[in-house]
Protein backbone atom coordinates (compact mmCIF):
# COMPACT_ATOMS: atom_id res chain seq x y z
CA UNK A 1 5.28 -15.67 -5.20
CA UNK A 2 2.86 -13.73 -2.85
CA UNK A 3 0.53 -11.47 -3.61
CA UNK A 4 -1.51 -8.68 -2.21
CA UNK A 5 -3.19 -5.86 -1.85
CA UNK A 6 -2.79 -3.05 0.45
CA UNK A 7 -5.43 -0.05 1.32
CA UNK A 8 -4.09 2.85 2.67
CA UNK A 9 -6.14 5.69 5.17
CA UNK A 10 -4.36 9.25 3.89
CA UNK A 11 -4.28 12.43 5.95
CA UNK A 12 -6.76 14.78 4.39
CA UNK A 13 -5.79 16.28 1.70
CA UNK A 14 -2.80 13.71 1.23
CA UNK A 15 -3.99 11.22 -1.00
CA UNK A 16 -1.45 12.35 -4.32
CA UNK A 17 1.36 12.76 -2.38
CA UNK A 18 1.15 9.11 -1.01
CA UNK A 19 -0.05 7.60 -3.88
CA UNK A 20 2.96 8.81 -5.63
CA UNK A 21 5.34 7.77 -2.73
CA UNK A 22 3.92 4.11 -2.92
CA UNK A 23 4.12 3.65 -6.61
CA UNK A 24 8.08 4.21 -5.96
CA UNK A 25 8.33 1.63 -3.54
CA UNK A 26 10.40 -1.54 -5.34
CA UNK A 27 7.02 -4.50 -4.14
CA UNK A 28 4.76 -2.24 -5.83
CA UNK A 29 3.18 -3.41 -9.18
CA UNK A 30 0.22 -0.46 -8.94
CA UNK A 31 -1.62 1.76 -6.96
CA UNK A 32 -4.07 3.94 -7.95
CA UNK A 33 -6.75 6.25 -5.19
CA UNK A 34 -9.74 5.49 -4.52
CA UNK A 35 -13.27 6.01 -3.46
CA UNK A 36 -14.14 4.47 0.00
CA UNK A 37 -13.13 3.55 3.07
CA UNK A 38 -9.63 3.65 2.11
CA UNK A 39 -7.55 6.35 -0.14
CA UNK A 40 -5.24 4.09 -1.86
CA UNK A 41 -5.20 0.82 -2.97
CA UNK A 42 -1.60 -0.54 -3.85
CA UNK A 43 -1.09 -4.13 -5.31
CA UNK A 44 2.72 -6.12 -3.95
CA UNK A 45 4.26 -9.24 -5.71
CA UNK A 46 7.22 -10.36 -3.31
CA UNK A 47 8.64 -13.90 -2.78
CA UNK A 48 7.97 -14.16 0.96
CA UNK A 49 4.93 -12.76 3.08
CA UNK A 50 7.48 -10.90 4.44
CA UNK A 51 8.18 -8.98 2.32
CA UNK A 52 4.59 -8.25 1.55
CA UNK A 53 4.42 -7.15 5.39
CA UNK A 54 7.62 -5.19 5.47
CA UNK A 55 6.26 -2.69 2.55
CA UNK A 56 3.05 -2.29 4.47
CA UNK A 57 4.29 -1.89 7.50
CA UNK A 58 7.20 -0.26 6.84
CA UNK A 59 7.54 1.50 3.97
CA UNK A 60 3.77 2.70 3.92
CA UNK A 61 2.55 2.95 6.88
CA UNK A 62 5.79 5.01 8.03
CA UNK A 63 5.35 7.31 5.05
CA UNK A 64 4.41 11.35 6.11
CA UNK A 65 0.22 11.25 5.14
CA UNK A 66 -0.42 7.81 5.47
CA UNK A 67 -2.88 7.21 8.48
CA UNK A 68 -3.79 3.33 8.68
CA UNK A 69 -3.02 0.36 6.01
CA UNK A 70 -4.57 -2.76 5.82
CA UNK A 71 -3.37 -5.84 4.01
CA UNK A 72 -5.13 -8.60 2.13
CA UNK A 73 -3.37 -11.65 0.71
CA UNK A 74 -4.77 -12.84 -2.24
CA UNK A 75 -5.46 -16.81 -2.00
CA UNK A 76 -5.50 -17.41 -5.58
């Protein structure tokens, strides 16, 4: 099982509406915006990296509003 976490940049003003696109997304366990660099943070449990790196850069950063995502695997 792999594990991560993925920050999201928003378009201004866009924060909501991506948040609530992410949390529909099937790798998604939560999301929730933030203060910070980043608007978002959304949390992925998948079986392969993959995976993991198909809903970031796919399915989020391809979304309308989101600007940049970054991905961290957690080691643990």
């Amino acid at each position: 099982m792999v594990h991560a976490f993925i920050m999201v940049k928003t378009a201004a003003g866009r924060s909501e509406d991506v948040l609530e696109a992410v949390r529909k997304l099937d790798r998604i366990t939560e999301a929730h915006i933030v203060a910070g660099e980043f608007d978002v943070i959304a949390e992925a449990d998948a079986d392969e990296v993959y995976d993991v790196l198909h809903a970031a850069s796919s399915d989020i950063s391809g979304m309308d509003g989101a600007a940049d995502t970054k991905t961290y695997m957690a080691l643990d």
